[in-house]
N, C-alpha and C. Protein backbone atom coordinates (compact mmCIF):
# COMPACT_ATOMS: atom_id res chain seq x y z
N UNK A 1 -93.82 -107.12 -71.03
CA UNK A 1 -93.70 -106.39 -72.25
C UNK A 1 -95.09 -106.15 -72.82
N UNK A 2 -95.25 -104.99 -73.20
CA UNK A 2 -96.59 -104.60 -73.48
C UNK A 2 -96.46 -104.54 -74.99
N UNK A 3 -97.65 -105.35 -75.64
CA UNK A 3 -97.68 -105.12 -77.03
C UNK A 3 -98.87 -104.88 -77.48
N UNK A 4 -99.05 -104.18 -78.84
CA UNK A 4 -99.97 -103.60 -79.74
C UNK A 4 -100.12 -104.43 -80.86
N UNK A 5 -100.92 -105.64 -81.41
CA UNK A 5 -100.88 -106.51 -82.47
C UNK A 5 -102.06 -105.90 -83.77
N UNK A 6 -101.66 -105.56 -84.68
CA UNK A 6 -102.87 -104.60 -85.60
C UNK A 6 -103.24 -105.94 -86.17
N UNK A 7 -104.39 -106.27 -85.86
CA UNK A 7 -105.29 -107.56 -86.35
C UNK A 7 -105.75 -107.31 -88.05
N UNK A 8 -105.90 -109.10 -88.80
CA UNK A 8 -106.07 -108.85 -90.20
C UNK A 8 -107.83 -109.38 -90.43
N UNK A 9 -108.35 -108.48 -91.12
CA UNK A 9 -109.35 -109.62 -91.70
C UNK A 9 -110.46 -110.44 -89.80
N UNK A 10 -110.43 -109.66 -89.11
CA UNK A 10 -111.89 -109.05 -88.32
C UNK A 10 -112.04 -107.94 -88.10
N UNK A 11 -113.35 -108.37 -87.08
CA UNK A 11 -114.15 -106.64 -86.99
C UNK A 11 -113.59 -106.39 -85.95
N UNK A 12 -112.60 -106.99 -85.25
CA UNK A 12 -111.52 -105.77 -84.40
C UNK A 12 -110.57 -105.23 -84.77
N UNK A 13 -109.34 -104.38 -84.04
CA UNK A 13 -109.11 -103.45 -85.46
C UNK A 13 -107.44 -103.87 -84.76
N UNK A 14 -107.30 -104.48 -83.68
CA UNK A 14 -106.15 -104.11 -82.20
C UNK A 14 -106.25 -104.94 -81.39
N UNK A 15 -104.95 -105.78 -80.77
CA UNK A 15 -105.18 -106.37 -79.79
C UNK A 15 -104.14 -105.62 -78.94
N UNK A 16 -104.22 -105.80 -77.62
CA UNK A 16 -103.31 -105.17 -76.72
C UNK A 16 -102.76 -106.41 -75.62
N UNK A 17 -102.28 -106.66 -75.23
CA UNK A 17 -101.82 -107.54 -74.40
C UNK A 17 -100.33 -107.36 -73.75
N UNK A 18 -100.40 -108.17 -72.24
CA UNK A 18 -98.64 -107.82 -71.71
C UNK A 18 -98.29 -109.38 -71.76
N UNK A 19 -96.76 -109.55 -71.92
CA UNK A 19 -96.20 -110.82 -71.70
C UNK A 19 -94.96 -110.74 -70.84
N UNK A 20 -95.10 -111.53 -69.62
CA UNK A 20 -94.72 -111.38 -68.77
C UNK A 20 -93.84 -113.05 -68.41
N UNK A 21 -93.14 -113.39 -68.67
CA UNK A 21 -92.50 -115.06 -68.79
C UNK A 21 -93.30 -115.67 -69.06
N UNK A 22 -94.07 -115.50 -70.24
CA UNK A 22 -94.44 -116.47 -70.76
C UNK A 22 -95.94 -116.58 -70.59
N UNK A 23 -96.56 -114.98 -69.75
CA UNK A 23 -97.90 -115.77 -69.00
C UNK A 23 -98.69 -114.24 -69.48
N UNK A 24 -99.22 -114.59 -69.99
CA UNK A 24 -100.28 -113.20 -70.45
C UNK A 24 -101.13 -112.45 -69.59
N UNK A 25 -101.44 -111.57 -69.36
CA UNK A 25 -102.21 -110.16 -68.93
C UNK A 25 -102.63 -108.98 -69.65
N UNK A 26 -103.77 -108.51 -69.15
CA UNK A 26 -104.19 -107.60 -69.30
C UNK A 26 -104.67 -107.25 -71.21
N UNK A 27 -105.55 -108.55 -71.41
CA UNK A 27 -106.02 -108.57 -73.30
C UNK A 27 -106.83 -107.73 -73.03
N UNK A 28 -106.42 -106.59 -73.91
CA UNK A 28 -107.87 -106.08 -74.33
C UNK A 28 -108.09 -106.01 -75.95
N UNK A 29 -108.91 -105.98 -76.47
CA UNK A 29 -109.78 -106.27 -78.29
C UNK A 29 -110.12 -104.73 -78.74
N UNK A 30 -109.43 -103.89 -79.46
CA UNK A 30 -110.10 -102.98 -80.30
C UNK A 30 -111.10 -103.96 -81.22
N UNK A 31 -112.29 -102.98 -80.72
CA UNK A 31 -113.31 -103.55 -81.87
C UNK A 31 -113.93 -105.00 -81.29
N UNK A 32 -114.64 -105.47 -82.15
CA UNK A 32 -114.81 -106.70 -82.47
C UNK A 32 -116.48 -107.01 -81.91
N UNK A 33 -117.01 -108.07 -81.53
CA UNK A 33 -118.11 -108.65 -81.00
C UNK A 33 -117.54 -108.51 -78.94
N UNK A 34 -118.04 -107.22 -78.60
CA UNK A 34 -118.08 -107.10 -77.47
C UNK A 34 -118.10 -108.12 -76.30
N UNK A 35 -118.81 -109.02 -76.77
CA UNK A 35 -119.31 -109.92 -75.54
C UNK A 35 -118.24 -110.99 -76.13
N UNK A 36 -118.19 -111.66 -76.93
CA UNK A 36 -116.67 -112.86 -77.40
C UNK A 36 -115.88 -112.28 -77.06
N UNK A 37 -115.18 -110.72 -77.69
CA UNK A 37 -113.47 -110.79 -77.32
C UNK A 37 -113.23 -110.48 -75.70
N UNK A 38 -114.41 -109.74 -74.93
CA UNK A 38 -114.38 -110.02 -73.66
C UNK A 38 -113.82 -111.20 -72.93
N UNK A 39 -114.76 -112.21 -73.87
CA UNK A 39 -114.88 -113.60 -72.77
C UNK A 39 -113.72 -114.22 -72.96
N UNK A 40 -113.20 -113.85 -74.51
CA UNK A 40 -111.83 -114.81 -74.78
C UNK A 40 -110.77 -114.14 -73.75
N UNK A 41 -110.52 -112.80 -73.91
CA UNK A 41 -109.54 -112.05 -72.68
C UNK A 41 -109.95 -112.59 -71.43
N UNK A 42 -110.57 -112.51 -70.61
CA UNK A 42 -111.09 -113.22 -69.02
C UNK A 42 -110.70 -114.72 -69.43
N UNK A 43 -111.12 -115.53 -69.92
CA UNK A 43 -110.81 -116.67 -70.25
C UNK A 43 -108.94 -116.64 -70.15
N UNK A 44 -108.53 -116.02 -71.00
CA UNK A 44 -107.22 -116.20 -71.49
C UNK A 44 -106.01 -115.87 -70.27
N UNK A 45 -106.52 -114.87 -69.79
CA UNK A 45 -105.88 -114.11 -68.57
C UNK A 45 -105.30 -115.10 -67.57
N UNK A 46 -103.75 -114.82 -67.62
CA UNK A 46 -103.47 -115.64 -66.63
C UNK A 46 -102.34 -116.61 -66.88
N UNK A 47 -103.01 -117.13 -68.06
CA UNK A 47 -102.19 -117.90 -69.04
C UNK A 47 -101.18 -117.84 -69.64
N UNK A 48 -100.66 -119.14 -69.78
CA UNK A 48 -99.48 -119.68 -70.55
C UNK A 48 -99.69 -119.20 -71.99
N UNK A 49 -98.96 -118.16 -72.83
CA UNK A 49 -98.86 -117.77 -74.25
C UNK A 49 -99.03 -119.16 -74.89
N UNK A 50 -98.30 -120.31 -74.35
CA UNK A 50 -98.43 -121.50 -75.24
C UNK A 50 -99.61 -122.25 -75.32
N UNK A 51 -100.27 -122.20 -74.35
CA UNK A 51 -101.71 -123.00 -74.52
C UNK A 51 -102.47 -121.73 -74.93
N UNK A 52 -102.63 -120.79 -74.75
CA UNK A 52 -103.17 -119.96 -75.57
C UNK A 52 -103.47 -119.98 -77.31
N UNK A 53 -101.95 -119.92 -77.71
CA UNK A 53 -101.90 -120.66 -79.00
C UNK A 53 -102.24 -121.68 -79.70
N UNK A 54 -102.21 -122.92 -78.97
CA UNK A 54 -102.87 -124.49 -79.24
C UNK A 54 -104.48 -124.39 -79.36
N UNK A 55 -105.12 -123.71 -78.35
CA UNK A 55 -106.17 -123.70 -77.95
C UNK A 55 -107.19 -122.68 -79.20
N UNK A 56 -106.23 -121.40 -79.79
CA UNK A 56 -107.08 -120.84 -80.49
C UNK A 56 -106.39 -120.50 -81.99
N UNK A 57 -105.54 -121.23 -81.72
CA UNK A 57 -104.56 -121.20 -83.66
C UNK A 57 -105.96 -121.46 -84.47
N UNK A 58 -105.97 -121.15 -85.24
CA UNK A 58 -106.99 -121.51 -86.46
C UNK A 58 -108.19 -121.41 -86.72
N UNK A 59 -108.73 -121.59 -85.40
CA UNK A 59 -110.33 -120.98 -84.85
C UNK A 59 -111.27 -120.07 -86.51
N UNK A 60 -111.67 -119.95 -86.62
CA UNK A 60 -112.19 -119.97 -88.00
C UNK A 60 -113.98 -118.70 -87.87
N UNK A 61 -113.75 -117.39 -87.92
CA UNK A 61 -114.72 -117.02 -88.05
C UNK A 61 -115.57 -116.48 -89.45
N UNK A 62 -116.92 -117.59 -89.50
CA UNK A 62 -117.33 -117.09 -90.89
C UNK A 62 -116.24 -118.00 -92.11
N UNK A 63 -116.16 -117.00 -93.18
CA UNK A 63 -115.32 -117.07 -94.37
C UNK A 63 -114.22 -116.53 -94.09
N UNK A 64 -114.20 -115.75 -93.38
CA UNK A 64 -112.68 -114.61 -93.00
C UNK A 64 -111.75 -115.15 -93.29
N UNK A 65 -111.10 -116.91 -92.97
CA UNK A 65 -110.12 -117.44 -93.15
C UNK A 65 -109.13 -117.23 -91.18
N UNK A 66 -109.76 -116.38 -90.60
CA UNK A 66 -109.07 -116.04 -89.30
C UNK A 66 -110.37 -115.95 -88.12
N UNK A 67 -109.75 -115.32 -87.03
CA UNK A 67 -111.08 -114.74 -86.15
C UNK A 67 -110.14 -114.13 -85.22
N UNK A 68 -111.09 -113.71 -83.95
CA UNK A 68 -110.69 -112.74 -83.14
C UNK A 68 -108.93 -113.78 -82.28
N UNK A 69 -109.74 -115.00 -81.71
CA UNK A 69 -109.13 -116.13 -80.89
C UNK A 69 -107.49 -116.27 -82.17
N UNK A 70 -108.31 -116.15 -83.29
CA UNK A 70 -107.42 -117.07 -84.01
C UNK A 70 -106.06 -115.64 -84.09
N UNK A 71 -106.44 -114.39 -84.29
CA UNK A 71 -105.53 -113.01 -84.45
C UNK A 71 -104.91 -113.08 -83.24
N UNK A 72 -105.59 -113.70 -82.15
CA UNK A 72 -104.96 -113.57 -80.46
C UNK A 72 -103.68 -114.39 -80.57
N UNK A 73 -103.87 -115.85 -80.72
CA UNK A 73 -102.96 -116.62 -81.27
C UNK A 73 -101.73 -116.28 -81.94
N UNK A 74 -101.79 -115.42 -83.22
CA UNK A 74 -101.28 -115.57 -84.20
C UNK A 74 -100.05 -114.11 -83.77
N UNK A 75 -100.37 -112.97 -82.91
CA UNK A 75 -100.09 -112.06 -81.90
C UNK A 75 -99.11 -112.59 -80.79
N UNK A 76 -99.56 -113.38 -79.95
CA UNK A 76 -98.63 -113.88 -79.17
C UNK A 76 -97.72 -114.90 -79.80
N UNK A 77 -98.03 -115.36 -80.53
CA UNK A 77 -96.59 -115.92 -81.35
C UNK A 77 -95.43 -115.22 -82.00
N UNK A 78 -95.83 -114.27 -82.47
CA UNK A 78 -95.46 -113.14 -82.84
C UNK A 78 -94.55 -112.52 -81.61
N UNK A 79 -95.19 -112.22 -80.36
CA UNK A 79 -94.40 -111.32 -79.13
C UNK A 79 -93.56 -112.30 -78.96
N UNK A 80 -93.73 -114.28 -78.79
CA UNK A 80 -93.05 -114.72 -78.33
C UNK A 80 -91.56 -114.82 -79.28
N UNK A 81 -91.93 -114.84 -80.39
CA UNK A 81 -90.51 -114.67 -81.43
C UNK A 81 -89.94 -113.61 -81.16
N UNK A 82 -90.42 -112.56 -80.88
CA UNK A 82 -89.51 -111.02 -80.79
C UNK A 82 -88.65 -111.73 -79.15
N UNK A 83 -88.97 -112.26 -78.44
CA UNK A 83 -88.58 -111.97 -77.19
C UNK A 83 -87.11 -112.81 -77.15
């Protein structure tokens, strides 16, 4: 299932991601710090939606109160409730 997550409060604007039983593919980051939301997608790829979540719930960029990891998180929790 391919989803579109409109991110709050960073400098990306979009996350895109597929969920596939449970196992994520294909992140890509509207926006953001080029070289991080890269590394977090390659990093993430592959993966269990659930350690995904553990790993970057809360993650904290700046003052924002959120971040890129932390919108990734907060997205696939999100796909996993719809499903």
């Amino acid at each position: 299932m391919k989803t579109v997550y409109k991110t709050k409060n960073t400098c990306s604007s979009a996350i895109e991601f597929e969920l596939e039983d449970g196992i994520v593919h294909n992140i890509k980051f509207r926006g953001g710090c080029m070289g991080n939301t890269q590394g977090v997608a390659a990093l993430c790829e592959g993966m269990k939606a659930e350690d995904i979540i553990k790993k970057c719930k809360n993650i904290q960029c700046g003052f924002r109160g959120t971040s890129c990891p932390d919108q990734l998180a907060l997205a696939l929790e999100s796909a996993l409730n719809k499903q």
